[in-house]
C-alpha atoms as a PDB file:
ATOM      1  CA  UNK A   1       7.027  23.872 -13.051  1.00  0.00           C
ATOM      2  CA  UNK A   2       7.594  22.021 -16.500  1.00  0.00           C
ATOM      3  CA  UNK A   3       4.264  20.678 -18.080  1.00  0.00           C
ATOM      4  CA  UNK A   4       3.891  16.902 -17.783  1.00  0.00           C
ATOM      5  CA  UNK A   5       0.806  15.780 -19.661  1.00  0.00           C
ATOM      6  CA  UNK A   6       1.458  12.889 -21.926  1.00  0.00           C
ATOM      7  CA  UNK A   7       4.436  10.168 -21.342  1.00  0.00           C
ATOM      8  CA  UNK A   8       7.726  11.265 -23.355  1.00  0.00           C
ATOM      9  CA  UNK A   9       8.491   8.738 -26.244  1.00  0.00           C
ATOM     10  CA  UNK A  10      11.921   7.292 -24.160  1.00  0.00           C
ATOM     11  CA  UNK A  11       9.785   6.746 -20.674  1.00  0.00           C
ATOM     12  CA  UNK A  12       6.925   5.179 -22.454  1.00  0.00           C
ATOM     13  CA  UNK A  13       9.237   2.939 -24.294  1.00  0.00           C
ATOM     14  CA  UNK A  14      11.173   2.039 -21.046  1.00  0.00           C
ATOM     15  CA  UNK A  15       7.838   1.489 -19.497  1.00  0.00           C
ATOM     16  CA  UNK A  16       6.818  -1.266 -22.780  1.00  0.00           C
ATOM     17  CA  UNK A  17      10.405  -3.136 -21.615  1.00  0.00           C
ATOM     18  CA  UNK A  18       9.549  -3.763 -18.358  1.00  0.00           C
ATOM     19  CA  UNK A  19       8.227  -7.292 -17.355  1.00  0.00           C
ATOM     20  CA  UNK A  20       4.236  -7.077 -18.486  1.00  0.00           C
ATOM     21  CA  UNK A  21       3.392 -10.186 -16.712  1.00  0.00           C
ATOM     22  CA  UNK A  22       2.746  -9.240 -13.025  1.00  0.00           C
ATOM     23  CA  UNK A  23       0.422  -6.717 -11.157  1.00  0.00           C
ATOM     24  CA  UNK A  24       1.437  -3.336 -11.764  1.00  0.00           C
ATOM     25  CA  UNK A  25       0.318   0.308  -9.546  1.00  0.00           C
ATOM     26  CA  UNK A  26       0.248   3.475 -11.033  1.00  0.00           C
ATOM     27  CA  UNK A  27       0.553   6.546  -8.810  1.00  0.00           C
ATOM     28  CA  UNK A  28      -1.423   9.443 -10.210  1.00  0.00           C
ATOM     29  CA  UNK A  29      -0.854  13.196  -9.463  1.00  0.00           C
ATOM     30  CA  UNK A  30      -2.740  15.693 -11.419  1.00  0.00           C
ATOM     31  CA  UNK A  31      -3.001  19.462 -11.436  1.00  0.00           C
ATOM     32  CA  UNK A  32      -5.773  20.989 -12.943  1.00  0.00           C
ATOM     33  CA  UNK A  33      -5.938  23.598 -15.623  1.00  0.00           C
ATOM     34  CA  UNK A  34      -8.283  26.491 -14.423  1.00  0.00           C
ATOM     35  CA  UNK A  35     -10.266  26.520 -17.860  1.00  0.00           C
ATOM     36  CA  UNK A  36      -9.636  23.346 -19.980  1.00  0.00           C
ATOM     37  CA  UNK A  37      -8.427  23.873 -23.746  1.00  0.00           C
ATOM     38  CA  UNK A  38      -9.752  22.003 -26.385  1.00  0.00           C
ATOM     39  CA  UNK A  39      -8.993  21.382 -29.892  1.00  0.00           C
ATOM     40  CA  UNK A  40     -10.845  24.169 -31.721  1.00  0.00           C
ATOM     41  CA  UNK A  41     -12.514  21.576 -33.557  1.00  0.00           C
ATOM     42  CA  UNK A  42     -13.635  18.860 -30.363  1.00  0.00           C
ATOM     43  CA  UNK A  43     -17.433  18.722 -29.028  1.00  0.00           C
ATOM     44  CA  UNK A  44     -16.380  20.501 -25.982  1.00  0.00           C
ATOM     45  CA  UNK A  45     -14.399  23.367 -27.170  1.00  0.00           C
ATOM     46  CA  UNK A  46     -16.697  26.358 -26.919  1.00  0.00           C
ATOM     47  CA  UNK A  47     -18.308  24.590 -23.282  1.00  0.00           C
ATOM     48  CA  UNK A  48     -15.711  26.673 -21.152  1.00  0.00           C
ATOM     49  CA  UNK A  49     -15.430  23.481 -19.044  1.00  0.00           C
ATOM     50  CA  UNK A  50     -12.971  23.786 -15.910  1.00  0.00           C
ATOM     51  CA  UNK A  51      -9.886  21.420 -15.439  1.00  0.00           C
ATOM     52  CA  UNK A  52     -11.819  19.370 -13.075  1.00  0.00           C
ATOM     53  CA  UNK A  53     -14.712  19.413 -15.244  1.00  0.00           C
ATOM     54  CA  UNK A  54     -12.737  17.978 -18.260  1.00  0.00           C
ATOM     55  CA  UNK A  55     -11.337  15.739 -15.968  1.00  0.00           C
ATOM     56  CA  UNK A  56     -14.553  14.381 -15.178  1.00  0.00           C
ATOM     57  CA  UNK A  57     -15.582  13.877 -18.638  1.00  0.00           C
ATOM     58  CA  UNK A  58     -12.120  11.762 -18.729  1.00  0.00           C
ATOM     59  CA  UNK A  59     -13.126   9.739 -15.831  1.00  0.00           C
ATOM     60  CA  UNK A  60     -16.463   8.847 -17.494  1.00  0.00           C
ATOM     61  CA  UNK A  61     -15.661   8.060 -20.872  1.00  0.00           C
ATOM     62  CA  UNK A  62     -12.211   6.116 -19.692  1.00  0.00           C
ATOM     63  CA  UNK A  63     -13.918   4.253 -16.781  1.00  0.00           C
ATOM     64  CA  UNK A  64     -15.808   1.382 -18.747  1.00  0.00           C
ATOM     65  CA  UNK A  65     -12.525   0.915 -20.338  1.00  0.00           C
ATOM     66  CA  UNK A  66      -9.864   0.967 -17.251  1.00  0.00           C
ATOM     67  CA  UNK A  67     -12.940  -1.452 -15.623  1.00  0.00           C
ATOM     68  CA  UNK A  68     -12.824  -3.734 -18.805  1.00  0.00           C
ATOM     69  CA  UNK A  69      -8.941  -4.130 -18.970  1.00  0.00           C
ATOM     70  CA  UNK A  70      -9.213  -5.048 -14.886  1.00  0.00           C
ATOM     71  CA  UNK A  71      -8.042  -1.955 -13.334  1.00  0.00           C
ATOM     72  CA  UNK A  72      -9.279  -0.086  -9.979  1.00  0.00           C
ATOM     73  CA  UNK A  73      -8.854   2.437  -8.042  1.00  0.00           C
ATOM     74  CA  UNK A  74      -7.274   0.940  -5.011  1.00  0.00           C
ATOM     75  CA  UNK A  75      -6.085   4.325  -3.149  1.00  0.00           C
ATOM     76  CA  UNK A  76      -7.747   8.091  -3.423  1.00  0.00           C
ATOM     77  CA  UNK A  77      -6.715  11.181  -1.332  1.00  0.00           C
ATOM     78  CA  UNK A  78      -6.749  14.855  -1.562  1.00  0.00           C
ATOM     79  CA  UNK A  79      -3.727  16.581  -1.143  1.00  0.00           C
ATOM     80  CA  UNK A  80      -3.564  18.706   2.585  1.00  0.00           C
ATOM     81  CA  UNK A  81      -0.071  20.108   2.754  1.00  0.00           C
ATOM     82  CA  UNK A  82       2.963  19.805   1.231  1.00  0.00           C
ATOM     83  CA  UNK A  83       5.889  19.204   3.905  1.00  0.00           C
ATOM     84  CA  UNK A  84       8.878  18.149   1.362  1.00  0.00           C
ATOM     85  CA  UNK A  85       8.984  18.881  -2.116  1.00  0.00           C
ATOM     86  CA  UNK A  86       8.889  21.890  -4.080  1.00  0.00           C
ATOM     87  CA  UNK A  87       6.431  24.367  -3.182  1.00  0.00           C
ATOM     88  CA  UNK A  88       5.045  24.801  -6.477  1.00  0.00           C
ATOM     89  CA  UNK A  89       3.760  21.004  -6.141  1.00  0.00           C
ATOM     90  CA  UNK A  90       0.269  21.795  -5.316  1.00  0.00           C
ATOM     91  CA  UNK A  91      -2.066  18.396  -6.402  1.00  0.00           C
ATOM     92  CA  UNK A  92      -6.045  18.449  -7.663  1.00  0.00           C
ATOM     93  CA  UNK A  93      -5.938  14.620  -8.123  1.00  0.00           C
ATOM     94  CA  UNK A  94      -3.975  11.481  -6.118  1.00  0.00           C
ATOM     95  CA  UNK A  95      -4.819   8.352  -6.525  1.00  0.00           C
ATOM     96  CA  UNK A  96      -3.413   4.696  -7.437  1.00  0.00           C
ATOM     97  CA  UNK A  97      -4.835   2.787  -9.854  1.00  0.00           C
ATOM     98  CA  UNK A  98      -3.890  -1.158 -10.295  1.00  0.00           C
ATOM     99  CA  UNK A  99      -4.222  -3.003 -13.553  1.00  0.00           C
ATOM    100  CA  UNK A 100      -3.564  -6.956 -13.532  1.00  0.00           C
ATOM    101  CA  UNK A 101      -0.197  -5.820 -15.580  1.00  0.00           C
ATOM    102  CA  UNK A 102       1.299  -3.637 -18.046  1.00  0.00           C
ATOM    103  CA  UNK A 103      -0.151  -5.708 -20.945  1.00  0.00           C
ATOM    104  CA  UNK A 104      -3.745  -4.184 -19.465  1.00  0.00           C
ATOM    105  CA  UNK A 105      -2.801  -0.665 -18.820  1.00  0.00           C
ATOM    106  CA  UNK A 106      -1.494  -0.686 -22.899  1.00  0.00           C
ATOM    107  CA  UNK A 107      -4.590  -2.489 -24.037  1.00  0.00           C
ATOM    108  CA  UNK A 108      -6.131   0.725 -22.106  1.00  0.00           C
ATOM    109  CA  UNK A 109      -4.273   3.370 -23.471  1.00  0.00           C
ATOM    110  CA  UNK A 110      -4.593   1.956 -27.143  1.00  0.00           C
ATOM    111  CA  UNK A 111      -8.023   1.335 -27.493  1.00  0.00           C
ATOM    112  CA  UNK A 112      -9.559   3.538 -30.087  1.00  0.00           C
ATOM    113  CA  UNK A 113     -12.205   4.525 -27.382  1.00  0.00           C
ATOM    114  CA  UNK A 114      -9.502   5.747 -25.041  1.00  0.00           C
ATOM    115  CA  UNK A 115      -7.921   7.535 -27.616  1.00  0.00           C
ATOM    116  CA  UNK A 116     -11.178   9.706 -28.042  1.00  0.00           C
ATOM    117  CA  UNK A 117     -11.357  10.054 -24.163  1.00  0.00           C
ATOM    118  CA  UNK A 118      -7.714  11.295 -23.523  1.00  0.00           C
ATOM    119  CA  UNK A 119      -8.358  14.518 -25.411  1.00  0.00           C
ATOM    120  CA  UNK A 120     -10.576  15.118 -21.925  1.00  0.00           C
ATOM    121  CA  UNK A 121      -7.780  14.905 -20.066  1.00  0.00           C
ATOM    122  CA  UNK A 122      -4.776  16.400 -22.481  1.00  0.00           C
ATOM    123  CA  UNK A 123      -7.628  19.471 -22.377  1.00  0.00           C
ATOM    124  CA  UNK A 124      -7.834  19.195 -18.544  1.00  0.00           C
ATOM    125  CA  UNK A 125      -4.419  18.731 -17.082  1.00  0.00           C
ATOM    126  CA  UNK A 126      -2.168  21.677 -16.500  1.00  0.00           C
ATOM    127  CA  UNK A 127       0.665  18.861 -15.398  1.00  0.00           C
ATOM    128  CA  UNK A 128       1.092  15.698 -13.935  1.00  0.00           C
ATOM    129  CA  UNK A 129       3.136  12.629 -12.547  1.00  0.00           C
ATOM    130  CA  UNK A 130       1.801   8.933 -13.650  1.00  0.00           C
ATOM    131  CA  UNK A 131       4.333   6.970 -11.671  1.00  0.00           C
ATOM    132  CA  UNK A 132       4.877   3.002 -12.422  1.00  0.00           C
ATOM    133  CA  UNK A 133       5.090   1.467  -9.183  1.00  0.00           C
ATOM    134  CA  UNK A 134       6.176  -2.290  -8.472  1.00  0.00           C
ATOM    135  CA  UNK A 135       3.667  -3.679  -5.235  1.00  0.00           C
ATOM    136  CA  UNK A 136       5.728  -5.186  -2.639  1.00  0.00           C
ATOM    137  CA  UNK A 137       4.670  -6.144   0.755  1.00  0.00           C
ATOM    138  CA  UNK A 138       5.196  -4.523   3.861  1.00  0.00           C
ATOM    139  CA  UNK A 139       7.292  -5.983   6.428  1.00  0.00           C
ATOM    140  CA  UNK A 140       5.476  -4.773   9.292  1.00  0.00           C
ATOM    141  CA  UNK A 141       8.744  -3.141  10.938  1.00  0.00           C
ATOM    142  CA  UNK A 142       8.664   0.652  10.081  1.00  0.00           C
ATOM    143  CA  UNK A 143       9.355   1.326   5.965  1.00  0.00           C
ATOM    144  CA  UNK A 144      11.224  -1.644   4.939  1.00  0.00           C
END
């Protein structure tokens, strides 16, 4: 399995071109490193923190932030089994989060305060799928 951590210049800049003006949902799936690495030179480098430990210390320096901009965490699960997909697709993390539209998930992600927090999780994630979703309502008939 390829290494997904950070959004690919072409995909980010795809994502900037989309329409920023309506509600946007961003499915999250996140494997965990076993040990996190840090930057020799970060505050957490010689704490041996786990994946899921660094990805904690994400959560809570990014929360005030992703709260701020107007996003929350609308769905949360833990992965059970895997019945289609590869079977190296094994998931520590699933959730969606919502922002009130692109234009808040890029004041996130550019904040000088995020930028400090996202070391956390660049240190914490051993891959990863952050998925731009467009919210439509459910018909009530099945999947359509």
């Amino acid at each position: 399995m390829e290494n997904h951590v950070d959004p690919e210049r072409e995909n980010f800049d795809y994502f900037k071109s989309l329409p920023r003006d309506t509600p946007i949902e961003m499915l999250n799936l996140v494997r965990f490193k076993a040990l996190a690495t840090y930057p020799v030179d970060h505050r957490h480098a010689q704490n041996n923190l786990s994946g899921a430990e660094a990805y904690a210390e994400y959560g809570k320096e990014s929360g005030p932030i992703f709260e701020r901009v107007g996003g929350s965490i609308i769905w949360r699960g833990q992965m059970e089994a895997l019945l289609i997909g590869p079977s190296d697709e094994a998931w520590d993390a699933c959730f969606i989060a919502r922002y009130p539209n692109s234009g808040a998930f890029l004041e996130m992600v550019t904040d000088p305060a995020y930028q400090i927090a996202v070391v956390n999780r660049q240190a914490a994630v051993q891959t990863s799928r952050l998925i731009r979703m467009d919210p439509i309502a459910a018909d009530g008939n099945g999947f359509g």
